[in-house]
C-alpha atoms as a PDB file:
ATOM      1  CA  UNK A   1       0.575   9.666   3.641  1.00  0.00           C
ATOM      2  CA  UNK A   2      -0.554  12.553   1.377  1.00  0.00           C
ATOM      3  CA  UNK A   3       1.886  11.726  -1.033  1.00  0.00           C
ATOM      4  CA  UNK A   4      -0.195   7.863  -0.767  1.00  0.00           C
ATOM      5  CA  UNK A   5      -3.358   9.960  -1.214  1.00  0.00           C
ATOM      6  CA  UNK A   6      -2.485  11.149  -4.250  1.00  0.00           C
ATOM      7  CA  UNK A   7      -1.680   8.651  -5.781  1.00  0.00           C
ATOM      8  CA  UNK A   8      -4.644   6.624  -4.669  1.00  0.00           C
ATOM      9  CA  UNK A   9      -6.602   9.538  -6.194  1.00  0.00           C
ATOM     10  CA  UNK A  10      -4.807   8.814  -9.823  1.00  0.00           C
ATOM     11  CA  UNK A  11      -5.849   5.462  -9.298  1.00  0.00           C
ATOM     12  CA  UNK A  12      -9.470   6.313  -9.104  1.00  0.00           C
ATOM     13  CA  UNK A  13      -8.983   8.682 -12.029  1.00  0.00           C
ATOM     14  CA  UNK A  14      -7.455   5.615 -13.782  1.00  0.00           C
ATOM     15  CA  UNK A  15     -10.821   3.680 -12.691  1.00  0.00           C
ATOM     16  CA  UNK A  16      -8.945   1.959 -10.560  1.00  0.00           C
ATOM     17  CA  UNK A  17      -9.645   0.851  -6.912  1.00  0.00           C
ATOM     18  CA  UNK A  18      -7.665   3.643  -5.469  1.00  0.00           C
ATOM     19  CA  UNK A  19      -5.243   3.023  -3.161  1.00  0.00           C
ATOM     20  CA  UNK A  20      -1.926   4.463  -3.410  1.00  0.00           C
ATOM     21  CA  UNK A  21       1.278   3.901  -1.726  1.00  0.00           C
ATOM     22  CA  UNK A  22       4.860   5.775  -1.441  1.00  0.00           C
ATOM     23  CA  UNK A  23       8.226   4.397   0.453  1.00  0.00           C
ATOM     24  CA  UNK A  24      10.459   6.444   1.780  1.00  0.00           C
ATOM     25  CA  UNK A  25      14.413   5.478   2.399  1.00  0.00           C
ATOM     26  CA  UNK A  26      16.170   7.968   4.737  1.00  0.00           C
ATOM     27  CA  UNK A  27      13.976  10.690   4.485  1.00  0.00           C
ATOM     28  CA  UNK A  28      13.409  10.622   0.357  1.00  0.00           C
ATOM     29  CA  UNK A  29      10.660   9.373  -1.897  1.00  0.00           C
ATOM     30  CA  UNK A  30      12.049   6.638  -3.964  1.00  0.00           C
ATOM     31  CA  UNK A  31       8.809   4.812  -4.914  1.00  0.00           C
ATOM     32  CA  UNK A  32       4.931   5.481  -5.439  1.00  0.00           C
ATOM     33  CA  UNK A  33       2.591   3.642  -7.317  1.00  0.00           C
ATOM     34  CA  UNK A  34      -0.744   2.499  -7.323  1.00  0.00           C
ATOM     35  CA  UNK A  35      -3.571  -0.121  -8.045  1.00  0.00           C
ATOM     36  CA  UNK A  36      -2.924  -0.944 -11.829  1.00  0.00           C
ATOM     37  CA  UNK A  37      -5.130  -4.348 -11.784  1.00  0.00           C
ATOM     38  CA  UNK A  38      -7.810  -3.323 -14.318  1.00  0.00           C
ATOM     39  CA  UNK A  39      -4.704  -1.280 -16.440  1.00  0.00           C
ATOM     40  CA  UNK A  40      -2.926  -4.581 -15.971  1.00  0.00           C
ATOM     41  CA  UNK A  41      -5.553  -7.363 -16.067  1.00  0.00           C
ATOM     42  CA  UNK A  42      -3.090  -8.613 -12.845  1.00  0.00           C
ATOM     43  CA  UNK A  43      -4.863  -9.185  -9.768  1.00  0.00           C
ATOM     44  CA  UNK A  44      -1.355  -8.926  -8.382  1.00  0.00           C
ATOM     45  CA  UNK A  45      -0.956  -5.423  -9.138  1.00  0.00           C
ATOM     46  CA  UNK A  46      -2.050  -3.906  -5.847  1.00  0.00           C
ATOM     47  CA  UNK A  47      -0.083  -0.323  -4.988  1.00  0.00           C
ATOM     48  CA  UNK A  48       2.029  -1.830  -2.203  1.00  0.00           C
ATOM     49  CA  UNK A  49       3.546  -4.507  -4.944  1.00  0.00           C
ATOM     50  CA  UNK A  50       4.201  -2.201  -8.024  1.00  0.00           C
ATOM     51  CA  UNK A  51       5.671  -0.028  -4.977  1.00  0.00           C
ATOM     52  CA  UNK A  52       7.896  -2.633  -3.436  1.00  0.00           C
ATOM     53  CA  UNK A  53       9.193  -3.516  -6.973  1.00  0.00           C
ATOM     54  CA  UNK A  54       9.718   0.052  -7.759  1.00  0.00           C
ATOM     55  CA  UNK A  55      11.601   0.471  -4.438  1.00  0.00           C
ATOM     56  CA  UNK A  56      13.324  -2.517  -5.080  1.00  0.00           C
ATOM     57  CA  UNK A  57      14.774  -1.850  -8.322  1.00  0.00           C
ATOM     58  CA  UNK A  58      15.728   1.589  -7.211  1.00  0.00           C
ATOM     59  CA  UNK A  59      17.852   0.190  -4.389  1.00  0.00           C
ATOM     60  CA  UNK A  60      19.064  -2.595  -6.699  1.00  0.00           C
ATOM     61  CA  UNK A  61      18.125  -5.205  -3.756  1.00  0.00           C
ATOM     62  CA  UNK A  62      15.209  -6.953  -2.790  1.00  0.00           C
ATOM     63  CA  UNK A  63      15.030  -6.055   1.362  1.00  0.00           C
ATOM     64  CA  UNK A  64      13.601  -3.136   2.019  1.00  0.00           C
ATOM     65  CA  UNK A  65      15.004  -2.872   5.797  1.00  0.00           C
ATOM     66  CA  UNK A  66      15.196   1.024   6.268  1.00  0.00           C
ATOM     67  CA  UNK A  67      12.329   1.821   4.770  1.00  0.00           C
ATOM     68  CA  UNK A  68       8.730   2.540   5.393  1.00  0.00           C
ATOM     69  CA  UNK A  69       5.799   1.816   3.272  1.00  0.00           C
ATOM     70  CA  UNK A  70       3.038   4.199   3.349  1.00  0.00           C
ATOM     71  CA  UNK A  71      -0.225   3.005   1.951  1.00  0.00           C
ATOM     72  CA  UNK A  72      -3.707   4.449   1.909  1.00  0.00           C
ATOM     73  CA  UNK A  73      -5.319   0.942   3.281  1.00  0.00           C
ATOM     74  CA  UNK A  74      -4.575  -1.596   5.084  1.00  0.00           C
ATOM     75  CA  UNK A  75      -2.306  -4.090   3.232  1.00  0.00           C
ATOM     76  CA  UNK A  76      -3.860  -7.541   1.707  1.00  0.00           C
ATOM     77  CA  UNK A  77      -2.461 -10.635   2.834  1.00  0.00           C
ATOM     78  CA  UNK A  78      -0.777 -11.055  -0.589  1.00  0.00           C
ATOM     79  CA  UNK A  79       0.329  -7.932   0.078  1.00  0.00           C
ATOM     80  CA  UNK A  80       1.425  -8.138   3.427  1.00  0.00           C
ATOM     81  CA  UNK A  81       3.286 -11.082   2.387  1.00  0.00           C
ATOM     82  CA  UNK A  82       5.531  -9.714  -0.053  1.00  0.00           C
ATOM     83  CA  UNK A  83       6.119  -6.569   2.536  1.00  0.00           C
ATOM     84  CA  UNK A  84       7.364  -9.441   4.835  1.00  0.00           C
ATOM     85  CA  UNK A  85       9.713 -10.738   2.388  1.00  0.00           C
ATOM     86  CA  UNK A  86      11.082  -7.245   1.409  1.00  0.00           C
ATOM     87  CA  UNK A  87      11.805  -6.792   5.244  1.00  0.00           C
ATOM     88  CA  UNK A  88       9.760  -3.263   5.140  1.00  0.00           C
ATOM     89  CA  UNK A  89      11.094  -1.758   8.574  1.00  0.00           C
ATOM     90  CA  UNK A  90       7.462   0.697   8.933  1.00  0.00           C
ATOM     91  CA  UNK A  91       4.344  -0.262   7.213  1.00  0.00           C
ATOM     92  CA  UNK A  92       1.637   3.225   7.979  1.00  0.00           C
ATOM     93  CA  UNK A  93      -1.555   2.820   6.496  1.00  0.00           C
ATOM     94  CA  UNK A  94      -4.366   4.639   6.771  1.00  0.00           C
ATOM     95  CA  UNK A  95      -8.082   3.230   6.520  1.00  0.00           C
ATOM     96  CA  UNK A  96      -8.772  -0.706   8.228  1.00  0.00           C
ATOM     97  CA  UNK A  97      -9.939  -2.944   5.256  1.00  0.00           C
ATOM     98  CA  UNK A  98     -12.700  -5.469   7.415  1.00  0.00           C
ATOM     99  CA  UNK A  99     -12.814  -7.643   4.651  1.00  0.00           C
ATOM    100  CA  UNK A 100      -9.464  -7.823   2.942  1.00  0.00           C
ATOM    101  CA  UNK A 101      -7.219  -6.568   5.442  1.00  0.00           C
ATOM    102  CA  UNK A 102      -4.311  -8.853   6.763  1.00  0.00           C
ATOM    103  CA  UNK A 103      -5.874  -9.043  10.184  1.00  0.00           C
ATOM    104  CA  UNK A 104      -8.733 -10.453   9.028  1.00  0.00           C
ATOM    105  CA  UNK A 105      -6.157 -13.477   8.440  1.00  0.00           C
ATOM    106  CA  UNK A 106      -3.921 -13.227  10.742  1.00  0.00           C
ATOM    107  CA  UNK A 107      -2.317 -10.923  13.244  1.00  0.00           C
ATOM    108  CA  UNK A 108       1.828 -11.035  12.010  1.00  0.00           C
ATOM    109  CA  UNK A 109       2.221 -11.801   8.472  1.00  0.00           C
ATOM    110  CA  UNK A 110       5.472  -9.317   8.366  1.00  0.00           C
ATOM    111  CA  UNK A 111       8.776  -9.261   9.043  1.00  0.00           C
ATOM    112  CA  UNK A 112       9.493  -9.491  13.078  1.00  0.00           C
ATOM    113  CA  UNK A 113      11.399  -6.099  13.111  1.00  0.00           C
ATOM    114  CA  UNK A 114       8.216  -4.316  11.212  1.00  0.00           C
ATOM    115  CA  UNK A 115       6.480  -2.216  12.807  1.00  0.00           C
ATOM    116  CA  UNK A 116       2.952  -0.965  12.426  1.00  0.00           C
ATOM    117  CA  UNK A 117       0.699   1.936  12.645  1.00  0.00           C
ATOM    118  CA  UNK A 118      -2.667   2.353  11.328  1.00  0.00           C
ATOM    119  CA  UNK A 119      -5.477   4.674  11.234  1.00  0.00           C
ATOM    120  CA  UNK A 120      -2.993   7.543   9.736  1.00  0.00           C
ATOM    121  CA  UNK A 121      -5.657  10.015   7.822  1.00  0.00           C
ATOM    122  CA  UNK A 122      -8.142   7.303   8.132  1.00  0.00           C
ATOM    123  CA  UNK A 123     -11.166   9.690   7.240  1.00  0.00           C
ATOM    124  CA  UNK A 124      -9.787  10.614   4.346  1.00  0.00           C
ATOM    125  CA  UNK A 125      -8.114   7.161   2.947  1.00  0.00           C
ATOM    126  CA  UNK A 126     -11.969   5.532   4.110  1.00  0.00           C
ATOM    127  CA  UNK A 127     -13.754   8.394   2.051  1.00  0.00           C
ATOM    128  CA  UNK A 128     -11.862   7.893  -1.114  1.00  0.00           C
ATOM    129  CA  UNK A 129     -12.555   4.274  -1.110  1.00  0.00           C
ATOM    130  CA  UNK A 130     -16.277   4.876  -0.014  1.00  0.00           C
ATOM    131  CA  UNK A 131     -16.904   7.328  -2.772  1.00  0.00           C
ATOM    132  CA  UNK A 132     -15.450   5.232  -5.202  1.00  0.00           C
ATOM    133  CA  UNK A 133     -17.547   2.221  -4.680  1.00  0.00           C
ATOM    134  CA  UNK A 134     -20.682   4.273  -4.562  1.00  0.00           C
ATOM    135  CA  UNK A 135     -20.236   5.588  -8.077  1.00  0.00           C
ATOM    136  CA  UNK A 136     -19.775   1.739  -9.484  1.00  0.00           C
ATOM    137  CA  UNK A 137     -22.889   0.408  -7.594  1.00  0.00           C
END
């Protein structure tokens, strides 16, 4: 999750909302990435999608199935649909998002074998996202 961290933290750098996200295959780093939607002009480009097609291309497949996605907040549904499709065996994510977050939509949107933990370094995912927003208001 620190590795998520910083890259949320280049995001904000960037301007960007910052979130950041990693994924990890047997013990190694093979993708990170963050927001880019501003970089981009892509509403699509949330961390946990330029991650998954990092991590794709990497493996040269598009399921993800022993790998876990660490990301700084809780995944979108857009999001937590295309984490689904990849077949993402761990999603760990650290601060809830009461707005945007998956739940607020519904309760399974991934893959039946995923499984979930949240609230990893949740003060310190929450505070980057909290300081951020202050600044632009």
């Amino acid at each position: 999750m620190r590795l998520a961290l910083a890259e949320a933290q280049e995001a904000a750098r960037r301007d960007e909302v910052p979130i950041g996200a990693v994924i990890v295959c047997q013990g190694r780093v093979i993708a990170r990435g963050h927001n880019l939607t501003e970089t981009l002009t892509d509403v699509t480009a949330h961390a946990e999608m330029q991650t998954i097609t990092s991590a794709s291309s990497f493996l040269g497949g598009k399921y993800l199935t022993d790998c876990t996605l660490y990301v700084t907040v809780e995944p979108c549904l857009m999001c937590a649909g295309a984490i689904g499709w990849s077949q993402i065996s761990r999603v760990v994510y650290g601060a809830t998002d009461e707005k945007r977050g998956y739940h607020t939509y519904c309760s399974t949107p991934f893959h039946k074998k995923t499984t979930i933990t949240g609230g990893v370094l949740e003060q310190e995912c929450s505070k980057l996202m909290t300081d951020f927003f202050k600044k632009k208001r």
